[in-house]
PDB file of N, CA and C in Angstrom:
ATOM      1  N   UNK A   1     107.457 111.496 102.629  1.00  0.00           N
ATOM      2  CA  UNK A   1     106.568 110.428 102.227  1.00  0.00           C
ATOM      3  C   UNK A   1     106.943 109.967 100.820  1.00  0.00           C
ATOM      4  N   UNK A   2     106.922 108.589 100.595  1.00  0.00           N
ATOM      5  CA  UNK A   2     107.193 107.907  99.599  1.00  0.00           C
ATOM      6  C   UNK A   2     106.378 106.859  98.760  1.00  0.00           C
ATOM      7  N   UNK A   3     105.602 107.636  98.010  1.00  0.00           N
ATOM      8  CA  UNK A   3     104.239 106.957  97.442  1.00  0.00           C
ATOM      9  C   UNK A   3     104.738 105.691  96.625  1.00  0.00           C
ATOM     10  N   UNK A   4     103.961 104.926  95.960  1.00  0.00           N
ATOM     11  CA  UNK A   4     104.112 104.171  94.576  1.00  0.00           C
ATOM     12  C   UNK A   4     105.514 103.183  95.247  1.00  0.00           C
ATOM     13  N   UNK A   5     105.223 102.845  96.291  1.00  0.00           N
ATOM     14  CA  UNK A   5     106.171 101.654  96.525  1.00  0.00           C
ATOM     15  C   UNK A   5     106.255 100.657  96.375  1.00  0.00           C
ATOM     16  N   UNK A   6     106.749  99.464  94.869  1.00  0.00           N
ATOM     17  CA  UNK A   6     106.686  98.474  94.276  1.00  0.00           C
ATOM     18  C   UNK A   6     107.040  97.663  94.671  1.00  0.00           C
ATOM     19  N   UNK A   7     108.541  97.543  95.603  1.00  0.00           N
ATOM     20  CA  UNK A   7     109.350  96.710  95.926  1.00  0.00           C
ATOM     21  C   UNK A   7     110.228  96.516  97.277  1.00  0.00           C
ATOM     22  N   UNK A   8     110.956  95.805  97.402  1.00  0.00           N
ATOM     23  CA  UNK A   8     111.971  95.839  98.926  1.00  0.00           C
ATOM     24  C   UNK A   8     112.651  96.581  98.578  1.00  0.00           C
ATOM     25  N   UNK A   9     113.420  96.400  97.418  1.00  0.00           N
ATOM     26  CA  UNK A   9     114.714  97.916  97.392  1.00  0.00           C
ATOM     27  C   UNK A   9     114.367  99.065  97.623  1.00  0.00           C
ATOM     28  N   UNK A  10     113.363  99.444  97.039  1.00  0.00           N
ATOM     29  CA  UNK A  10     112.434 100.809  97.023  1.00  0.00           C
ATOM     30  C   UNK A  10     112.338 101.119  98.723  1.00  0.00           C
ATOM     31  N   UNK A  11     111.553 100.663  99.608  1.00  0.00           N
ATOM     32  CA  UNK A  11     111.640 100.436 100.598  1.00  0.00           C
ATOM     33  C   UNK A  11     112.955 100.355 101.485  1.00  0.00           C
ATOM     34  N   UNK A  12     113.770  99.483 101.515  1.00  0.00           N
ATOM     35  CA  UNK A  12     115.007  99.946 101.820  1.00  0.00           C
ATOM     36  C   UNK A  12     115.933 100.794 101.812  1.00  0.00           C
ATOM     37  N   UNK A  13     115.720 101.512 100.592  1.00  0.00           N
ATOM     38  CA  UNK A  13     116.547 102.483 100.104  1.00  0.00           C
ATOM     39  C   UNK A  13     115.692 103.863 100.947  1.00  0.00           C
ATOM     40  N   UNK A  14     114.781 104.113 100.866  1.00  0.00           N
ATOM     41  CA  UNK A  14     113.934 105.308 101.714  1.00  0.00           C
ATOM     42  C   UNK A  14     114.412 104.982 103.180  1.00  0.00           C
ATOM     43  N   UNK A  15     114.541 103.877 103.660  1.00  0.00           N
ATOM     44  CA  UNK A  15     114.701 103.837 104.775  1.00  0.00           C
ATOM     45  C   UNK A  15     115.851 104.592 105.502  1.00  0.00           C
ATOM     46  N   UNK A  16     116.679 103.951 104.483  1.00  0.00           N
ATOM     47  CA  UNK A  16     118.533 104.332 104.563  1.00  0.00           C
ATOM     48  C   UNK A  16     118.493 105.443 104.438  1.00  0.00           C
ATOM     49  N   UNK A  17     117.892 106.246 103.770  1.00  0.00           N
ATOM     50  CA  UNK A  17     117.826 107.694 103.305  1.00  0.00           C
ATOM     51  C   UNK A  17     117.260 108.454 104.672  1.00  0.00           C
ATOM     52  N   UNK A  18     116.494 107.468 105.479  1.00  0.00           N
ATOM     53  CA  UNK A  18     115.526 108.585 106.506  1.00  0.00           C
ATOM     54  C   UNK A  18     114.218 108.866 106.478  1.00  0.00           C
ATOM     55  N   UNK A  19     113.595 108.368 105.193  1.00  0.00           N
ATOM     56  CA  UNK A  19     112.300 109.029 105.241  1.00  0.00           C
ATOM     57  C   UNK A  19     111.243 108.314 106.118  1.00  0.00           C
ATOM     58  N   UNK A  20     110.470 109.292 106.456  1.00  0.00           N
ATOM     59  CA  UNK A  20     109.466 109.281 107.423  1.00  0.00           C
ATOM     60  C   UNK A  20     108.542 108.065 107.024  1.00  0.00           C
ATOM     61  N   UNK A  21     107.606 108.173 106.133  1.00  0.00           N
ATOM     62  CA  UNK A  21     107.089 107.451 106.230  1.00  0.00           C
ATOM     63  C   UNK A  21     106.748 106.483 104.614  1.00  0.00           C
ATOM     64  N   UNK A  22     106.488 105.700 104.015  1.00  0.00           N
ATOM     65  CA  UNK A  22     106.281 105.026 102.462  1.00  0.00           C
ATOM     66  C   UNK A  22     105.335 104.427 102.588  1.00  0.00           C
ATOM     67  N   UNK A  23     104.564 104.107 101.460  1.00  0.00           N
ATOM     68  CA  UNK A  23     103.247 103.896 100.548  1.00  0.00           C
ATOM     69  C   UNK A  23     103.130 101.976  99.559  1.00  0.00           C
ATOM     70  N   UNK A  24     103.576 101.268 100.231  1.00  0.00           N
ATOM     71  CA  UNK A  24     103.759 100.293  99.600  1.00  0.00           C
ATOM     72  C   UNK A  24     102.354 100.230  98.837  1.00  0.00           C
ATOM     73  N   UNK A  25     102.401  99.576  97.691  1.00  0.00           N
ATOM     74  CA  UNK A  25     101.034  99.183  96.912  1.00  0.00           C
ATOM     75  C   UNK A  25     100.695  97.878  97.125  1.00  0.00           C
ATOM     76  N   UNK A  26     100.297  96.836  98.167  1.00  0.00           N
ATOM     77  CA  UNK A  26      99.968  95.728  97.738  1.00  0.00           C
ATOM     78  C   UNK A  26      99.121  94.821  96.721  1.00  0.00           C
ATOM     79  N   UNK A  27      97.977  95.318  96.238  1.00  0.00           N
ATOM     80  CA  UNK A  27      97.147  95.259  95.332  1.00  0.00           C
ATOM     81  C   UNK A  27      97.999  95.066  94.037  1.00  0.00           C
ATOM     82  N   UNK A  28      98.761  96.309  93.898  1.00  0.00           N
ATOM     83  CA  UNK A  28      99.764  96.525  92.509  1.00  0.00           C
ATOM     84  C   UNK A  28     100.472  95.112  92.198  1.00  0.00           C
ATOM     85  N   UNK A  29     101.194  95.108  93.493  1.00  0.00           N
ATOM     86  CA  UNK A  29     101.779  93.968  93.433  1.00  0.00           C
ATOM     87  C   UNK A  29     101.576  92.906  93.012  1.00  0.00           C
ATOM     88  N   UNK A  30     100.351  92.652  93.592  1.00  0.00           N
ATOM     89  CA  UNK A  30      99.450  91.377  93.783  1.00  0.00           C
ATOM     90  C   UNK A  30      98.965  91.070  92.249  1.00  0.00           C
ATOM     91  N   UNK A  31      98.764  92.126  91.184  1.00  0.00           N
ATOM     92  CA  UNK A  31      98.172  92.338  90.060  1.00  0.00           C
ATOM     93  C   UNK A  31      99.317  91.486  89.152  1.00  0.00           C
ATOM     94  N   UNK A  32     100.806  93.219  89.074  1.00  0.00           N
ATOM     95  CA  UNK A  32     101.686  92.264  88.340  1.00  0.00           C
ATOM     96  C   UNK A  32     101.685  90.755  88.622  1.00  0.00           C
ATOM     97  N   UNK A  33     102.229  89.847  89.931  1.00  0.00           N
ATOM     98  CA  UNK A  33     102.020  88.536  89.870  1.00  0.00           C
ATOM     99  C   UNK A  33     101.214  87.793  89.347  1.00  0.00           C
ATOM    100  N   UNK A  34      99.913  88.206  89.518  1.00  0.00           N
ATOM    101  CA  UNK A  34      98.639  87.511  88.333  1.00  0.00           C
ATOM    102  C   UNK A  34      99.393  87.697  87.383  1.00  0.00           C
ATOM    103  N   UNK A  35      99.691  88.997  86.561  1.00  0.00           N
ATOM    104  CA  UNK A  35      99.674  88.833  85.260  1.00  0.00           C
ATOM    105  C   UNK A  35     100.803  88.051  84.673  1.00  0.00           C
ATOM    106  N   UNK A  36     101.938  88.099  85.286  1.00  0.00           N
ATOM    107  CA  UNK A  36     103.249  87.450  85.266  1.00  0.00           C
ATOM    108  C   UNK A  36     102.974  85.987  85.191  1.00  0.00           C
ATOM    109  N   UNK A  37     102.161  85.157  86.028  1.00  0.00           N
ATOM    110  CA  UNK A  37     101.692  84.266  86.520  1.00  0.00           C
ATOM    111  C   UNK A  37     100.938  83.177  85.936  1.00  0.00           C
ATOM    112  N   UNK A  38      99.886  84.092  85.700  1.00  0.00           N
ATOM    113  CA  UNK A  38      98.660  83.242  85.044  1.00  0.00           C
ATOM    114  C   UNK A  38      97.971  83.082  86.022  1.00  0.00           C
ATOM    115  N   UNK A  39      98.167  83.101  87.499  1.00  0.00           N
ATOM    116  CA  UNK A  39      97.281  82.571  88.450  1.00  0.00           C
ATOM    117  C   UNK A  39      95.908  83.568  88.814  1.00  0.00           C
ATOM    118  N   UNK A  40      95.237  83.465  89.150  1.00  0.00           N
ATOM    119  CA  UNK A  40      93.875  84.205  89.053  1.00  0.00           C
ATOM    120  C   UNK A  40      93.930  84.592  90.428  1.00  0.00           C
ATOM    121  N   UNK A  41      94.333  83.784  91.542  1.00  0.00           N
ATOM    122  CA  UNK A  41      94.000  84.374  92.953  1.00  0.00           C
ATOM    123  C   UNK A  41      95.437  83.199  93.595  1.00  0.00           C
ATOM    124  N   UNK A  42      94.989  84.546  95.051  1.00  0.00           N
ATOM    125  CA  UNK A  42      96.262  83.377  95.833  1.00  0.00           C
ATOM    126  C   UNK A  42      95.023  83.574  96.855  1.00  0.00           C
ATOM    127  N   UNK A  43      95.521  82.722  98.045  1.00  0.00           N
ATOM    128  CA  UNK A  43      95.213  82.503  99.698  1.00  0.00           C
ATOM    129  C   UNK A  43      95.580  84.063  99.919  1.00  0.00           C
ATOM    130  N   UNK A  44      95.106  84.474 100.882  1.00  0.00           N
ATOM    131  CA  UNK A  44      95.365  86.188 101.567  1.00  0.00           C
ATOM    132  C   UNK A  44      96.624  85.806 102.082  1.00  0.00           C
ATOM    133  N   UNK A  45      96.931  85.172 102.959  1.00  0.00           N
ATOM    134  CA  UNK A  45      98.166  84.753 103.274  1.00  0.00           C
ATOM    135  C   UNK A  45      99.661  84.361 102.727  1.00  0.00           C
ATOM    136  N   UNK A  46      99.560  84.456 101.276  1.00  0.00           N
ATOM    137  CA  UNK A  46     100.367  83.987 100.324  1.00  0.00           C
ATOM    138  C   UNK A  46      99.917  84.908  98.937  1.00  0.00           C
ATOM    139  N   UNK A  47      99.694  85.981  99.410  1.00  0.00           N
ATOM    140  CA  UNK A  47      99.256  87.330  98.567  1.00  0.00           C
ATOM    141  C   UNK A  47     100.805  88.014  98.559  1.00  0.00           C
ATOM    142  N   UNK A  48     101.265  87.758  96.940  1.00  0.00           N
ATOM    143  CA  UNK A  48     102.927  88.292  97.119  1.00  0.00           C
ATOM    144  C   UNK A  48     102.872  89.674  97.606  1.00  0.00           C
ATOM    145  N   UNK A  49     101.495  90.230  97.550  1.00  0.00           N
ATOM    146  CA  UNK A  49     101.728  92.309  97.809  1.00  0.00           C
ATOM    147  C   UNK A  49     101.814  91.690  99.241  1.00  0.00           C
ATOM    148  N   UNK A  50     100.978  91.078  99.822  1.00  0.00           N
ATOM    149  CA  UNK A  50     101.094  91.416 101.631  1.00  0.00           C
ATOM    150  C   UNK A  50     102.079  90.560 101.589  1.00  0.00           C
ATOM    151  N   UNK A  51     102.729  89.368 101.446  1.00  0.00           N
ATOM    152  CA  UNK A  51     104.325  88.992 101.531  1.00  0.00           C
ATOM    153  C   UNK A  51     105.809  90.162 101.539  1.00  0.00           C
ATOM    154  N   UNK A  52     105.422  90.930 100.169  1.00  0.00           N
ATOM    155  CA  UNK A  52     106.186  91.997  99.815  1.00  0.00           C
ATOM    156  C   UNK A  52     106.255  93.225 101.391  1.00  0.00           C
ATOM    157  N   UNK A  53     104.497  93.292 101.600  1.00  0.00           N
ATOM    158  CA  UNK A  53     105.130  94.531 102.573  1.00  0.00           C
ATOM    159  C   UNK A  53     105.669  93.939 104.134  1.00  0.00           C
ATOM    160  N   UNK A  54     104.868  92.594 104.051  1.00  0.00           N
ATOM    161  CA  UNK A  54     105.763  91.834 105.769  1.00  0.00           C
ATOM    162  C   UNK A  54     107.095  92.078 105.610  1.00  0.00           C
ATOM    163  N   UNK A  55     107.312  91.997 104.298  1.00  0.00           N
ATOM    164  CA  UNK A  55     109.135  91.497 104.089  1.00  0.00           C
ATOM    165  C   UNK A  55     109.800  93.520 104.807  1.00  0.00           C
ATOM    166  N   UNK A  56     108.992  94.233 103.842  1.00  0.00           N
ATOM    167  CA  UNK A  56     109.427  95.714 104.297  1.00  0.00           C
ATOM    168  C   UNK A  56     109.223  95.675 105.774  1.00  0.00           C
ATOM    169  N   UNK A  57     108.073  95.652 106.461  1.00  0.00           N
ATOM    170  CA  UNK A  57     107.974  95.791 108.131  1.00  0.00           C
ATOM    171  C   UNK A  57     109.126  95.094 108.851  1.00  0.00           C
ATOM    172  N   UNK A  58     109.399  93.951 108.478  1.00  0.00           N
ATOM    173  CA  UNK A  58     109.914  93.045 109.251  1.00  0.00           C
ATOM    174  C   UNK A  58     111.620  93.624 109.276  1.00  0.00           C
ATOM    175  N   UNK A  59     112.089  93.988 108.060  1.00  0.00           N
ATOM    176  CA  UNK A  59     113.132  94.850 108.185  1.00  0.00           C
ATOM    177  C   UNK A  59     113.218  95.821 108.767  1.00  0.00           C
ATOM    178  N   UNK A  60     112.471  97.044 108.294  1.00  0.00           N
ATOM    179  CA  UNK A  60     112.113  98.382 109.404  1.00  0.00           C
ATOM    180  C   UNK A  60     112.057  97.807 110.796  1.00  0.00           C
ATOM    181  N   UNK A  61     111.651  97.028 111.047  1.00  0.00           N
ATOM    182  CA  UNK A  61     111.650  96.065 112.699  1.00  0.00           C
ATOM    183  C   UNK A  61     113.242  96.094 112.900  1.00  0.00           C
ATOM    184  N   UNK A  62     114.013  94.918 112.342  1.00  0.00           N
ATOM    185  CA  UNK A  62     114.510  94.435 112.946  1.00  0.00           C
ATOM    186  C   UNK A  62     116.041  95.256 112.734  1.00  0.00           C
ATOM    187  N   UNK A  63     115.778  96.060 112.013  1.00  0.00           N
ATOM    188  CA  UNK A  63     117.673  96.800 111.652  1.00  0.00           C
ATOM    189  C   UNK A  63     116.934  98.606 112.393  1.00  0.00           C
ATOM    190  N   UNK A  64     115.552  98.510 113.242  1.00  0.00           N
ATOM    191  CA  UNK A  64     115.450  99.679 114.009  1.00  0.00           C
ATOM    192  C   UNK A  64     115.393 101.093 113.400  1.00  0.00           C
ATOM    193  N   UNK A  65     114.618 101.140 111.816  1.00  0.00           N
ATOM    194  CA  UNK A  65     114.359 101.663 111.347  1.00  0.00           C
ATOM    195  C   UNK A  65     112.968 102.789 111.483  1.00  0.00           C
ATOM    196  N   UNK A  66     113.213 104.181 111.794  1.00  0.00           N
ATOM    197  CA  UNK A  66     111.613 104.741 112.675  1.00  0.00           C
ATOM    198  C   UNK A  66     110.366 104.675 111.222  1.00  0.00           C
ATOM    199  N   UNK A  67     110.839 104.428 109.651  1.00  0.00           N
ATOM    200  CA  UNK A  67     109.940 104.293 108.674  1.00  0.00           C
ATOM    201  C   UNK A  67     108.691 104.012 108.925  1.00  0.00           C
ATOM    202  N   UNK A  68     107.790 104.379 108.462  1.00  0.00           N
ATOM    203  CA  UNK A  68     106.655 104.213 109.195  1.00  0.00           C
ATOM    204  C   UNK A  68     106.052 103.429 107.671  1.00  0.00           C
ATOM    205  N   UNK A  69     105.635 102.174 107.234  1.00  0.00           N
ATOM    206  CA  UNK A  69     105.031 101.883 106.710  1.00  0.00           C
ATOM    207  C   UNK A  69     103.476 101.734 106.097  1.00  0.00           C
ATOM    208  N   UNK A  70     103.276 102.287 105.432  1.00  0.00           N
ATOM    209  CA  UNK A  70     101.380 102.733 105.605  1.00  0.00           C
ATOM    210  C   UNK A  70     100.810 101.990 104.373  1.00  0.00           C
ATOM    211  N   UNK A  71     100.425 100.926 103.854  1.00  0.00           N
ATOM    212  CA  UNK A  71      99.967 100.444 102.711  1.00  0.00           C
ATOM    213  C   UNK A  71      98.992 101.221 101.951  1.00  0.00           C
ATOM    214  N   UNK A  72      99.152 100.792 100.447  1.00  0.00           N
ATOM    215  CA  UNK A  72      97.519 101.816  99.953  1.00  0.00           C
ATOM    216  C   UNK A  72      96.974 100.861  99.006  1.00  0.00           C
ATOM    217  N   UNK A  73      96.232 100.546  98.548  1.00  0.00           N
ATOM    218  CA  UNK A  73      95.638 100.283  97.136  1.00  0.00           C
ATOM    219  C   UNK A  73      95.829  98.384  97.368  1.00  0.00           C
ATOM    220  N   UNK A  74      94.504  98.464  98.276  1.00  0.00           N
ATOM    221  CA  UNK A  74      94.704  96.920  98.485  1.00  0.00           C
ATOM    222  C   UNK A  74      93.667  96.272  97.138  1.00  0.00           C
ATOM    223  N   UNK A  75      94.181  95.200  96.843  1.00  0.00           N
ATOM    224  CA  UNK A  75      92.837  94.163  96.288  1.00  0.00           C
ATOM    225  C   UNK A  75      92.643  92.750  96.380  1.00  0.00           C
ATOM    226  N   UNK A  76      90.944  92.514  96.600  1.00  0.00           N
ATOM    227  CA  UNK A  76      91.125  90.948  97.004  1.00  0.00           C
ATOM    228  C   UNK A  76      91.902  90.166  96.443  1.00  0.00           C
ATOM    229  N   UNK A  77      92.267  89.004  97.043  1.00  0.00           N
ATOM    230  CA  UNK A  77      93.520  88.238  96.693  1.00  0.00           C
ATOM    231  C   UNK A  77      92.729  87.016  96.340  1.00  0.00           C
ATOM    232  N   UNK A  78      91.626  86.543  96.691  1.00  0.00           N
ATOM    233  CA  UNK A  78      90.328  85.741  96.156  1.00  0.00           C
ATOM    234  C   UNK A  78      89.760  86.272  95.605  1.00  0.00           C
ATOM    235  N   UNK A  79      89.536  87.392  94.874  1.00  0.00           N
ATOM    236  CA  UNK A  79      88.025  87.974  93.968  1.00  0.00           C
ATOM    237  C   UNK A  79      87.598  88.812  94.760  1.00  0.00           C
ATOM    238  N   UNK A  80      86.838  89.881  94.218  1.00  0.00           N
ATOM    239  CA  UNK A  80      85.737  90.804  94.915  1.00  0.00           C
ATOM    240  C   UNK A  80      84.794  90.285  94.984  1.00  0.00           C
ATOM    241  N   UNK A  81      84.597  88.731  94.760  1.00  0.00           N
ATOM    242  CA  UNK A  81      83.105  88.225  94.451  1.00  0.00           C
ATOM    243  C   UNK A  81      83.156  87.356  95.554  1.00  0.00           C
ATOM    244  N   UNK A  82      84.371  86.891  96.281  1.00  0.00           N
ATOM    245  CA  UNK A  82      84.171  86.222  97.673  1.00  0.00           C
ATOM    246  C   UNK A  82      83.587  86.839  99.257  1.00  0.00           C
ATOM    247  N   UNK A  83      82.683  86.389  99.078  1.00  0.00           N
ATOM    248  CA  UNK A  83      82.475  87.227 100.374  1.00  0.00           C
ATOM    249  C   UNK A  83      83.089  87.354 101.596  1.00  0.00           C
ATOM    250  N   UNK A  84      83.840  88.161 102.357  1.00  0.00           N
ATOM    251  CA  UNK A  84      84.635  88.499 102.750  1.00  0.00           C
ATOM    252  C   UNK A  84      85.998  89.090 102.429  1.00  0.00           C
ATOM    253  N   UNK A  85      85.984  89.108 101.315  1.00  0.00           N
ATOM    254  CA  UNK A  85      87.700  89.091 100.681  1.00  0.00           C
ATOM    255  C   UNK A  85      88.093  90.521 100.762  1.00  0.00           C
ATOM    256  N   UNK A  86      87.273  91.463 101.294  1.00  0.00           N
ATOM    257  CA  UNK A  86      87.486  92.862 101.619  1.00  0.00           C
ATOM    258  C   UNK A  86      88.357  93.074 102.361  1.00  0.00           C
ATOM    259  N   UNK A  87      88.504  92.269 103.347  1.00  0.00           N
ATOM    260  CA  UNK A  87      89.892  92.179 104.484  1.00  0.00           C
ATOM    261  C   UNK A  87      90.761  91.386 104.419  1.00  0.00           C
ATOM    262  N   UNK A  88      90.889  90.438 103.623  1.00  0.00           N
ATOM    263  CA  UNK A  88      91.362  89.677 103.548  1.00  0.00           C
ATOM    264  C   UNK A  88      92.947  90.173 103.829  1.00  0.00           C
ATOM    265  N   UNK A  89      93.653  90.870 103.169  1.00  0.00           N
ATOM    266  CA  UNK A  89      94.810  91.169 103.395  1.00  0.00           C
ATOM    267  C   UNK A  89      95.379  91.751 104.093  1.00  0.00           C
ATOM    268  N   UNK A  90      94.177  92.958 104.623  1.00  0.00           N
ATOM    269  CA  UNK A  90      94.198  93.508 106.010  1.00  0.00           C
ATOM    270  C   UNK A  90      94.692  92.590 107.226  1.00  0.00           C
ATOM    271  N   UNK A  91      93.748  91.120 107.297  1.00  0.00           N
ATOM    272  CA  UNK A  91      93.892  90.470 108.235  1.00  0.00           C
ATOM    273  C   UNK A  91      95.147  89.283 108.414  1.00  0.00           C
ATOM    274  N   UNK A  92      95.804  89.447 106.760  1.00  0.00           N
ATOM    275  CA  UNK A  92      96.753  88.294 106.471  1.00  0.00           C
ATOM    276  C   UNK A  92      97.890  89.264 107.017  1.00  0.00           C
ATOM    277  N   UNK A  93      97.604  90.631 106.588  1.00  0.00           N
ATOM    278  CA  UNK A  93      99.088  91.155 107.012  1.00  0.00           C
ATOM    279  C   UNK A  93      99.287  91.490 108.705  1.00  0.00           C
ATOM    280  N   UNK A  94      97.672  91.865 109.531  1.00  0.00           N
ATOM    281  CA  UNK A  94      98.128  92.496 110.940  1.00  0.00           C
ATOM    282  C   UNK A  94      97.545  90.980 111.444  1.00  0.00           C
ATOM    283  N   UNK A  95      96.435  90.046 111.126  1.00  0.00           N
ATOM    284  CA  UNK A  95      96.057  89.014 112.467  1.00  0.00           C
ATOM    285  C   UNK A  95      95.028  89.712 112.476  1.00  0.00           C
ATOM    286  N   UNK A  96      94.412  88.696 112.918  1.00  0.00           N
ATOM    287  CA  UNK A  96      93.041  88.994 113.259  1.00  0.00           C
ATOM    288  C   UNK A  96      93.038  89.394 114.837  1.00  0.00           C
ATOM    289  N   UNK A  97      91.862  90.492 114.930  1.00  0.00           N
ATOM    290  CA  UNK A  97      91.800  91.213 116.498  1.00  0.00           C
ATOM    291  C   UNK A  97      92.133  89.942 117.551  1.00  0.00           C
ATOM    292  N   UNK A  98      92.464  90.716 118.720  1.00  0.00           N
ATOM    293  CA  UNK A  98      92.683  90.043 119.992  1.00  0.00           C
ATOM    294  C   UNK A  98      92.200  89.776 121.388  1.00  0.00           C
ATOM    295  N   UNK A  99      91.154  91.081 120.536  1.00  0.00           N
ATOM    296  CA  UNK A  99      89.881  91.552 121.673  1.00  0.00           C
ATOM    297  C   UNK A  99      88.732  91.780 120.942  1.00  0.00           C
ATOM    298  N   UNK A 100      87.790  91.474 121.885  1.00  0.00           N
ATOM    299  CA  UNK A 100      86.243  91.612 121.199  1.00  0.00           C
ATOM    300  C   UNK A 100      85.813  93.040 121.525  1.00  0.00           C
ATOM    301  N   UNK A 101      84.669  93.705 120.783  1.00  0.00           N
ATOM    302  CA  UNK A 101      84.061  94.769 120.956  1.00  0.00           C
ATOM    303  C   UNK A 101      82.906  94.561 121.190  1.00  0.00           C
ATOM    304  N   UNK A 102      82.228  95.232 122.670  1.00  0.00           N
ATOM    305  CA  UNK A 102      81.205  94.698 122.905  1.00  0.00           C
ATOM    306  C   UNK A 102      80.638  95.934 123.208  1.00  0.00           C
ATOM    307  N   UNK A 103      79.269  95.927 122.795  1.00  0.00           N
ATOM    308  CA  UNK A 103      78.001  96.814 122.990  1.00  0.00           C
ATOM    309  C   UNK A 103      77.557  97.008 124.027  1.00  0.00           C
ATOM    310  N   UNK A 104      77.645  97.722 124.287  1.00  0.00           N
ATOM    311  CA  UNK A 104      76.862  97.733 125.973  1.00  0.00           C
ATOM    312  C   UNK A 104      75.354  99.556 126.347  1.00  0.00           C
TER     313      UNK A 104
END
């Protein structure tokens, strides 16, 4: 396992190596860019941390890598003060469900 994962190289490089599974930070990410930036918020969808880890999955995908990607340390990408923005990145990075859950 490969905690404190900042970047694609970082990510790539564990991969190449074998390891089981890495820790991308999206939140982290998402922070430096504010601060780099100036910008206060993005769209969940255009959240460079969940950009950053599609970019890692989508590789582990497609060059058949078994890495198991596990994100940690999310933060709203609109504010904690938007309501909803708790998932927000959750839902920018997997989609929103495909099936309903029903009570019965």
């Amino acid at each position: 396992n490969i905690t404190l994962v900042f970047s694609f190289l970082q990510a790539t490089k564990a991969a190449h190596a074998g390891t089981y599974l890495i820790s991308p930070f999206p939140g982290r990410i998402l922070n430096c860019h504010k601060k780099q930036s100036g910008t206060e918020g993005y769209a969940p969808d255009a959240n460079p941390g969940v950009l950053s880890v599609k970019r890692m999955c989508a590789y582990f995908q497609k060059y058949e890598y078994n890495t198991i990607c596990m994100s940690a340390s999310w933060c709203p990408s609109r504010g904690a003060d938007v309501a909803g923005s708790n998932v927000d990145e959750i839902l920018a990075l997997t989609g929103p469900c495909s099936h309903k859950h029903h009570n019965k």
